[in-house]
C-alpha atoms as a PDB file:
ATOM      1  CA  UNK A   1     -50.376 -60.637   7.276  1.00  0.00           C
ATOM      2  CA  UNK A   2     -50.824 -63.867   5.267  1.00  0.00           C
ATOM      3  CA  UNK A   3     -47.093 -64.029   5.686  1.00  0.00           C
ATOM      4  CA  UNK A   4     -47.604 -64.622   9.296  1.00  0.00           C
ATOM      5  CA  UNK A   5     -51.121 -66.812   8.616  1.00  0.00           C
ATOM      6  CA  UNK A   6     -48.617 -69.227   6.944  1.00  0.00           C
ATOM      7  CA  UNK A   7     -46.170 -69.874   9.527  1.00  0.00           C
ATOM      8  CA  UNK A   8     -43.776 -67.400   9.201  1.00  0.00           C
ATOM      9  CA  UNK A   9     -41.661 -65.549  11.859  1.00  0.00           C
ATOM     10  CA  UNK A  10     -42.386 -62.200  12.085  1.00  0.00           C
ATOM     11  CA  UNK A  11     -38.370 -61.811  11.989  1.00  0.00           C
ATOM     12  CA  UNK A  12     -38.477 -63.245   8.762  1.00  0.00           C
ATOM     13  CA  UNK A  13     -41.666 -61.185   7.076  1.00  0.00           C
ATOM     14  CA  UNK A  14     -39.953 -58.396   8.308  1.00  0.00           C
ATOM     15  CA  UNK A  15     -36.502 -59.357   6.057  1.00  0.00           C
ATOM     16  CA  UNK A  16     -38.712 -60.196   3.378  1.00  0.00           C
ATOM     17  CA  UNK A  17     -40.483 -56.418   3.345  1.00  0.00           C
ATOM     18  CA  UNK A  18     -37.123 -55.040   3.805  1.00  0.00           C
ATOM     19  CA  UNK A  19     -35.575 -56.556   0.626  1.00  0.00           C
ATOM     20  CA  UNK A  20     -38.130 -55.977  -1.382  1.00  0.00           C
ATOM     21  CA  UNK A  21     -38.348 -52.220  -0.255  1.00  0.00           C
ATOM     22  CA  UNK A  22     -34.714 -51.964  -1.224  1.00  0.00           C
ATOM     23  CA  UNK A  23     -35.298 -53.889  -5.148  1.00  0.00           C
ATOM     24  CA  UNK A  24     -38.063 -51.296  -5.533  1.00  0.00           C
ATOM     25  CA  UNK A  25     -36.358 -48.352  -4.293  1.00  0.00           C
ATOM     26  CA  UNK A  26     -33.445 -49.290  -5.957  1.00  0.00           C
ATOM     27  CA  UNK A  27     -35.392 -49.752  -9.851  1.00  0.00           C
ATOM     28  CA  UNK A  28     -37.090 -46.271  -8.862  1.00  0.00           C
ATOM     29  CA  UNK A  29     -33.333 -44.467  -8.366  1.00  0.00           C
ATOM     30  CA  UNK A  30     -32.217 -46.188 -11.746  1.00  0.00           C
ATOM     31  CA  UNK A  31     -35.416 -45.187 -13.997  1.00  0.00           C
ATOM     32  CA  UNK A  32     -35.683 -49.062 -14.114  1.00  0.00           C
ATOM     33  CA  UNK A  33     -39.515 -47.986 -13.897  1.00  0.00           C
ATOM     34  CA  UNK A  34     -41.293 -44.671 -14.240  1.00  0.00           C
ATOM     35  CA  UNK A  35     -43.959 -43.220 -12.379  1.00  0.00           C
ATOM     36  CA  UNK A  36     -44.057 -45.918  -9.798  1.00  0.00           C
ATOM     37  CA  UNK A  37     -44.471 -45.060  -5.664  1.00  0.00           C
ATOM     38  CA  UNK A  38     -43.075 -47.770  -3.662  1.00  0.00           C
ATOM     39  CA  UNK A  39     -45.599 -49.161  -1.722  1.00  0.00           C
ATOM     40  CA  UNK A  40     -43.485 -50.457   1.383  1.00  0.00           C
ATOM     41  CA  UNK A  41     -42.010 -46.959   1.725  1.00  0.00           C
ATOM     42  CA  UNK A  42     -42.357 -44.405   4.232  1.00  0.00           C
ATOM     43  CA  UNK A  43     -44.276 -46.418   6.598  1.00  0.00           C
ATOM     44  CA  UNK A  44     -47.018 -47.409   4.375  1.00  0.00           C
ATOM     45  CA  UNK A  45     -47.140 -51.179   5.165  1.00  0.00           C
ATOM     46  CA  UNK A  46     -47.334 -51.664   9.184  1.00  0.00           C
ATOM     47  CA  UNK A  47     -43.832 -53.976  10.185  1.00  0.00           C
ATOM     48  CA  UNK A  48     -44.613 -57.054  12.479  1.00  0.00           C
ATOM     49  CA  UNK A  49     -43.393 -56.568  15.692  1.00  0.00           C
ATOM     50  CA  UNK A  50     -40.895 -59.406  17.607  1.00  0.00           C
ATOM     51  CA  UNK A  51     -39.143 -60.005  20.207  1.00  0.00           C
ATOM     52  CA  UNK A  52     -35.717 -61.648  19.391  1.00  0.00           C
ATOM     53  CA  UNK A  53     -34.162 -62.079  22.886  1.00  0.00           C
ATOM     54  CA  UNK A  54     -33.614 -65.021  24.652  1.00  0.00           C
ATOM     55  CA  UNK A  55     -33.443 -64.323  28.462  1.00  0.00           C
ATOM     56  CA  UNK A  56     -33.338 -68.066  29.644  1.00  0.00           C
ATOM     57  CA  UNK A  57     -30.281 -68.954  31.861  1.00  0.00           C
ATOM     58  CA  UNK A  58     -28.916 -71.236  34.348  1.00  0.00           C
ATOM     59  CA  UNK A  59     -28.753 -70.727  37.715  1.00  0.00           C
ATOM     60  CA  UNK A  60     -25.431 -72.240  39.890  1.00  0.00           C
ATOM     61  CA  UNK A  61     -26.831 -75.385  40.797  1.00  0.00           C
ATOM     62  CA  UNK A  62     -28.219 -76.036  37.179  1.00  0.00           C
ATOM     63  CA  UNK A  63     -24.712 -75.354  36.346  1.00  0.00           C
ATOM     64  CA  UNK A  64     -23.344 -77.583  38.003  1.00  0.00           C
ATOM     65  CA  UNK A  65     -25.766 -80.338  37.313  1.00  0.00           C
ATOM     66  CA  UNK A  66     -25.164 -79.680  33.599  1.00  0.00           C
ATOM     67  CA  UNK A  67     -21.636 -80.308  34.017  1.00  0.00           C
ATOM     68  CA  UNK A  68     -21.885 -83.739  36.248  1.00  0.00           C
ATOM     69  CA  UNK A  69     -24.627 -85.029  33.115  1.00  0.00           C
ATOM     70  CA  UNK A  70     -21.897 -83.976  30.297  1.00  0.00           C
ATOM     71  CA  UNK A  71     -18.767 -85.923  32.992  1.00  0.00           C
ATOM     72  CA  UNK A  72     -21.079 -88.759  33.425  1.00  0.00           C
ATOM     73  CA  UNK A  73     -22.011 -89.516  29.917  1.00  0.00           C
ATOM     74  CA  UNK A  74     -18.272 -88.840  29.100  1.00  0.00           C
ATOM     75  CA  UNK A  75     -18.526 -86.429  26.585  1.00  0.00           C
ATOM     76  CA  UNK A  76     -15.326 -84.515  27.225  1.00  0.00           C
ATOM     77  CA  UNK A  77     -15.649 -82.404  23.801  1.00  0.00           C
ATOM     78  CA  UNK A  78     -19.144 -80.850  24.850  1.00  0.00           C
ATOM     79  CA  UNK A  79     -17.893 -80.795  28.108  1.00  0.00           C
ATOM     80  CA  UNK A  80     -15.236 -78.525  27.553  1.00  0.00           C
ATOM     81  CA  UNK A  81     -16.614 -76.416  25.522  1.00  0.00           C
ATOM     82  CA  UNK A  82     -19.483 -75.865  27.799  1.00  0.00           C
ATOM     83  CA  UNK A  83     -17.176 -75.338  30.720  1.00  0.00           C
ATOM     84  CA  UNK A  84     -15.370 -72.596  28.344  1.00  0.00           C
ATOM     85  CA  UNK A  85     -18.221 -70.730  27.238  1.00  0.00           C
ATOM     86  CA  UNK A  86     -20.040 -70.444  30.602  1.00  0.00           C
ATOM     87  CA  UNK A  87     -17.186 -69.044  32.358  1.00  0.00           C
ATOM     88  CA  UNK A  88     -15.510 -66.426  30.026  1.00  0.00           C
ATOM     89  CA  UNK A  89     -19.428 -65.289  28.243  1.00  0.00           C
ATOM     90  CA  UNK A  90     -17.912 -65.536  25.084  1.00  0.00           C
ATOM     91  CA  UNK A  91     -19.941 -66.811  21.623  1.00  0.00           C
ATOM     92  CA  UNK A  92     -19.115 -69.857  20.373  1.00  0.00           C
ATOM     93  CA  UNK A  93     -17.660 -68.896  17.296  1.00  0.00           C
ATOM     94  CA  UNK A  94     -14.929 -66.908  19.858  1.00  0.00           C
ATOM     95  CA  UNK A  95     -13.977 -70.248  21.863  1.00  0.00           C
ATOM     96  CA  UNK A  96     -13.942 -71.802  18.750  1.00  0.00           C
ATOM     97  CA  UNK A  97     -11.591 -69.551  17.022  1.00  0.00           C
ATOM     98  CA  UNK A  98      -9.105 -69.839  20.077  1.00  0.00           C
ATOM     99  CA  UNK A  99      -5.195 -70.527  19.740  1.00  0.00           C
ATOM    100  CA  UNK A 100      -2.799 -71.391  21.798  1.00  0.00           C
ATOM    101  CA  UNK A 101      -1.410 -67.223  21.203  1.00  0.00           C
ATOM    102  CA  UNK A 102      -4.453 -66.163  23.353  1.00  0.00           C
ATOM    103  CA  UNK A 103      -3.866 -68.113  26.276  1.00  0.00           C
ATOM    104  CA  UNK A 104      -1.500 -66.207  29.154  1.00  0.00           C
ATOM    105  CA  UNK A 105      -1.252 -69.043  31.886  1.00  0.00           C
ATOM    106  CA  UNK A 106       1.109 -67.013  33.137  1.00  0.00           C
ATOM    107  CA  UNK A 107      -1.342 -64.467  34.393  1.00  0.00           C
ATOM    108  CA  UNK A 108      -4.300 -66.555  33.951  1.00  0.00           C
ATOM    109  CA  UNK A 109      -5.616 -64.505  30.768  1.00  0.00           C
ATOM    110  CA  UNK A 110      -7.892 -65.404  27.554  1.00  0.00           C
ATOM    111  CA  UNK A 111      -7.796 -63.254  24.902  1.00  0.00           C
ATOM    112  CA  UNK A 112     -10.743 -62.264  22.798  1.00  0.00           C
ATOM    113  CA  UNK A 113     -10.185 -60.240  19.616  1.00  0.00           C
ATOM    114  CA  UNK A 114     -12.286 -57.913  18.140  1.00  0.00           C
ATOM    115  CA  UNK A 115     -15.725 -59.354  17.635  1.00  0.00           C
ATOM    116  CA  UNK A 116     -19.013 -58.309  15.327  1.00  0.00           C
ATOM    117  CA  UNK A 117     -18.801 -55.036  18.094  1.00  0.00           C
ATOM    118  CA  UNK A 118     -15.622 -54.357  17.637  1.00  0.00           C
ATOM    119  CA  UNK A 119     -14.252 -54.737  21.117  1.00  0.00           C
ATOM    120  CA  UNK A 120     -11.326 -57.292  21.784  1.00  0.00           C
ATOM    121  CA  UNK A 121     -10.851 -57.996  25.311  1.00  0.00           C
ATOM    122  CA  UNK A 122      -9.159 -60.350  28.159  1.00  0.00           C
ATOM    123  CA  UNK A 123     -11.127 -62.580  30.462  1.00  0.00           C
ATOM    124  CA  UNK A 124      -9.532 -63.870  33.485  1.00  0.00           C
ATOM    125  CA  UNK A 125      -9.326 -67.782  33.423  1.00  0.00           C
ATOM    126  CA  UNK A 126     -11.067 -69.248  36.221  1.00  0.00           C
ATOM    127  CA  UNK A 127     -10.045 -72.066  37.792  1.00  0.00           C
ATOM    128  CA  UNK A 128     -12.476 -74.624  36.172  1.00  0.00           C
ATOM    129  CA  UNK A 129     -11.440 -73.275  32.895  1.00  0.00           C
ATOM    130  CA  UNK A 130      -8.200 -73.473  33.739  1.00  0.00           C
ATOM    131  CA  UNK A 131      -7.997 -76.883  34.278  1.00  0.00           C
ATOM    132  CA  UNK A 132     -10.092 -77.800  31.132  1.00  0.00           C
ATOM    133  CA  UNK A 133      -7.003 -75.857  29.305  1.00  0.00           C
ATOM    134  CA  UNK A 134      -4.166 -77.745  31.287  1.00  0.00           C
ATOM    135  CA  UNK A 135      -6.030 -80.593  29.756  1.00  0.00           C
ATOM    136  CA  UNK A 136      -6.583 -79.289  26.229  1.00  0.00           C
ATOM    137  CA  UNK A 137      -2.809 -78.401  25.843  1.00  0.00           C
ATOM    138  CA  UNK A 138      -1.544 -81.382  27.099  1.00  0.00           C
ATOM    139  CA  UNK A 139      -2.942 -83.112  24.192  1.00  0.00           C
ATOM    140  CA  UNK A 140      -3.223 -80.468  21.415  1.00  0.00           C
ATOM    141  CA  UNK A 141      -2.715 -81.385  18.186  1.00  0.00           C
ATOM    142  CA  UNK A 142      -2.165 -78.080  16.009  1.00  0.00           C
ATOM    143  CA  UNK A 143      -3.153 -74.189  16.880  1.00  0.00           C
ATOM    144  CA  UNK A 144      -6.219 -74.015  18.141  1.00  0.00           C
ATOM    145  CA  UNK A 145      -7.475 -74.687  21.349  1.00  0.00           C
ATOM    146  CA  UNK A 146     -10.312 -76.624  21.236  1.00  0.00           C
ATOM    147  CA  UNK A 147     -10.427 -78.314  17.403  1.00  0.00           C
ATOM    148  CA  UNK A 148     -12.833 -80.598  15.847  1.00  0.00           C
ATOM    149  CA  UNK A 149     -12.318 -84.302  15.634  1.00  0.00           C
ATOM    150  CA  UNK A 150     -10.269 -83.598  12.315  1.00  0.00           C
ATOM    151  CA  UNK A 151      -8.313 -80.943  13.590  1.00  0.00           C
ATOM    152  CA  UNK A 152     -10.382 -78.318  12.085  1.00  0.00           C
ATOM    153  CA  UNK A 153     -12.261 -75.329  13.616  1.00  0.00           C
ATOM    154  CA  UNK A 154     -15.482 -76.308  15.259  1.00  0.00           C
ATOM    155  CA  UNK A 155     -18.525 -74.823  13.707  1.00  0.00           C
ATOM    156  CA  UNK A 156     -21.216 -75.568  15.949  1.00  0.00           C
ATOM    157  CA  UNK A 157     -21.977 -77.368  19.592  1.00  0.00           C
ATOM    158  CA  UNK A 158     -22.485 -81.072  19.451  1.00  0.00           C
ATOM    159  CA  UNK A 159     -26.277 -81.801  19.152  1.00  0.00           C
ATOM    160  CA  UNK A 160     -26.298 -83.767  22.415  1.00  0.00           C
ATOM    161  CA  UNK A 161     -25.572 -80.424  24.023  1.00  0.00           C
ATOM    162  CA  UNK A 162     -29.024 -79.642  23.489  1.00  0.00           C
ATOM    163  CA  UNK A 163     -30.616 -83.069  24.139  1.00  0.00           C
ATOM    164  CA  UNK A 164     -28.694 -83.142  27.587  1.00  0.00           C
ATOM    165  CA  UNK A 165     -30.479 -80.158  28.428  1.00  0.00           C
ATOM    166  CA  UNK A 166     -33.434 -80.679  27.293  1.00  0.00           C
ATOM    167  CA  UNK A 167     -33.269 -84.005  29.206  1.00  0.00           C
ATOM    168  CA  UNK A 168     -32.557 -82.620  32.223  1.00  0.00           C
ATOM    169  CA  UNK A 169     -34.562 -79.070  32.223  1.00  0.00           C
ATOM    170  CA  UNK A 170     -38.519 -80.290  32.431  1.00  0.00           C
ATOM    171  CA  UNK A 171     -40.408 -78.387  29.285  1.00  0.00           C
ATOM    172  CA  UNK A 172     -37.572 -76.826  28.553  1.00  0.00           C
ATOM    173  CA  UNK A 173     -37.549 -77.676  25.153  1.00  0.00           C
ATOM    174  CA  UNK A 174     -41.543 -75.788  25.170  1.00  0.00           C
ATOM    175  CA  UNK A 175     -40.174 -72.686  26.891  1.00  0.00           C
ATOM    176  CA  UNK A 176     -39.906 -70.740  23.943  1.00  0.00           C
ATOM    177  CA  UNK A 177     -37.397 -67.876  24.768  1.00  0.00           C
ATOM    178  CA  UNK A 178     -36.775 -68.769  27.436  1.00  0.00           C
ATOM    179  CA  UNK A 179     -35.378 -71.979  26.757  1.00  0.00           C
ATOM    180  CA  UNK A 180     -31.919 -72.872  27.778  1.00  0.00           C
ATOM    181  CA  UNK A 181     -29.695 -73.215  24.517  1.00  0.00           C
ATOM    182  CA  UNK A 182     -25.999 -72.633  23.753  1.00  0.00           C
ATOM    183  CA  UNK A 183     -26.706 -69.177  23.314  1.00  0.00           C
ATOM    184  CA  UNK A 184     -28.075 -69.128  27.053  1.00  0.00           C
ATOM    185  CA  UNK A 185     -24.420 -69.637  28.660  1.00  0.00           C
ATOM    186  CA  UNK A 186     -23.377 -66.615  27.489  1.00  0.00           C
ATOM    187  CA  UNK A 187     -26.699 -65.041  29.050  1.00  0.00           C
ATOM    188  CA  UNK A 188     -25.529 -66.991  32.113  1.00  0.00           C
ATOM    189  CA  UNK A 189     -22.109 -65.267  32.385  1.00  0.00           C
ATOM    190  CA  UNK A 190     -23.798 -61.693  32.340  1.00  0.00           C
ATOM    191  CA  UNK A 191     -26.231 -63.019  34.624  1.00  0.00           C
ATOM    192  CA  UNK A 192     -23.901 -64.644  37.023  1.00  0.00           C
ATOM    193  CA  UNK A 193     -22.305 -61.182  36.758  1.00  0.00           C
ATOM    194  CA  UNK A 194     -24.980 -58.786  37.606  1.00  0.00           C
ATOM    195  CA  UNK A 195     -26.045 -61.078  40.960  1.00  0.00           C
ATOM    196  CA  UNK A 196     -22.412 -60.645  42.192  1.00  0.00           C
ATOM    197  CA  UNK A 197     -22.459 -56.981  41.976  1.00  0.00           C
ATOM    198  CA  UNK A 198     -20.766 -56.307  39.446  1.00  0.00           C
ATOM    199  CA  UNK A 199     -21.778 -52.990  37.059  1.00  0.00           C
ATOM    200  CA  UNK A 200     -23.628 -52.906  33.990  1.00  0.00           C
ATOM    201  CA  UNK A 201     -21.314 -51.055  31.495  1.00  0.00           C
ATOM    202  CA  UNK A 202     -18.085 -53.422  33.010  1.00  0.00           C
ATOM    203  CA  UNK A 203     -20.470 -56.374  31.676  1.00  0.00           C
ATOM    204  CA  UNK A 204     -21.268 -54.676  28.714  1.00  0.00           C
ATOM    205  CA  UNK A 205     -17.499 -54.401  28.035  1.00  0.00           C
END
């Protein structure tokens, strides 16, 4: 409890229990110490309870208003990559991780491969993606699709990402989970998804 008195998450108090119910249980196993109950064990200290989800997401015309504010203030990196990750649902670290191998043009095809689930898959390339890519190949510089400034794999979304939204979304930076971050496109694809129709274990997939 004082934990969570002092500003801590109850994510994070949580983590903190858990290791140290591990350490103990762990010097108990090895006769590290004798005649010692753990006292995290079995239930005996309550865990906090949280709620990790973030729900937020756009709807079509916030979309597309996103979009126009990343064109206008000509920041074709975060535009791209924005435009990529709302319409395949992928994580960032995926579209990072991209080459020029997963791309079928041909048949209008990114592939995914195995993520932290396990499950690689193809997403059909729609056609505001597709011309982002026409774009992105036309002036690649090595194997991946969308690199870094020095050619390198991208490790996270330009902070203006997040200012642009924040800019544009009243409160949105107050709206606690449900706040509209990067994380949130991907919400937006599933979203986008369900309204259409489409079913619940084909999105899951």
């Amino acid at each position: 409890q004082k934990k969570l008195t002092d500003g801590y998450k109850p994510r994070t108090v949580q983590l903190i229990l858990g290791l140290a119910r591990q350490i103990i249980n762990y010097a108990i196993n090895n006769e590290l110490i004798l005649n010692y109950t753990n006292p995290i064990s079995k239930g005996k200290v309550k865990m906090p309870k949280f709620d990790n989800k973030q729900i937020g997401f756009l709807t079509k015309d916030q979309a597309k208003e996103l979009l126009e504010r990343l064109k206008s203030k000509k920041t074709p990196l975060t535009y791209r990559l924005t435009v990529l990750l709302l319409y395949t649902g992928a994580r960032f670290s995926e579209v990072a991780s991209l080459t020029w191998d997963d791309i079928d043009f041909n048949n209008r095809l990114i592939y995914f491969k195995s993520n932290k689930n396990g499950n690689d898959r193809k997403i059909y390339i729609s056609d505001l993606a597709l011309d982002v890519l026409v774009e992105l190949f036309n002036e690649k510089r090595n194997d991946l699709v969308i690199p870094a400034s020095n050619g390198k794999q991208l490790i996270q979304m330009p902070r203006q990402w997040q200012e642009i939204v924040d800019e544009m979304l009243p409160n949105n930076d107050k709206a606690g989970k449900y706040r509209i971050t990067i994380h949130s496109l991907r919400h937006t694809h599933a979203s986008w998804m369900a309204i259409a129709g489409v079913s619940i274990m084909h999105i899951k997939e």
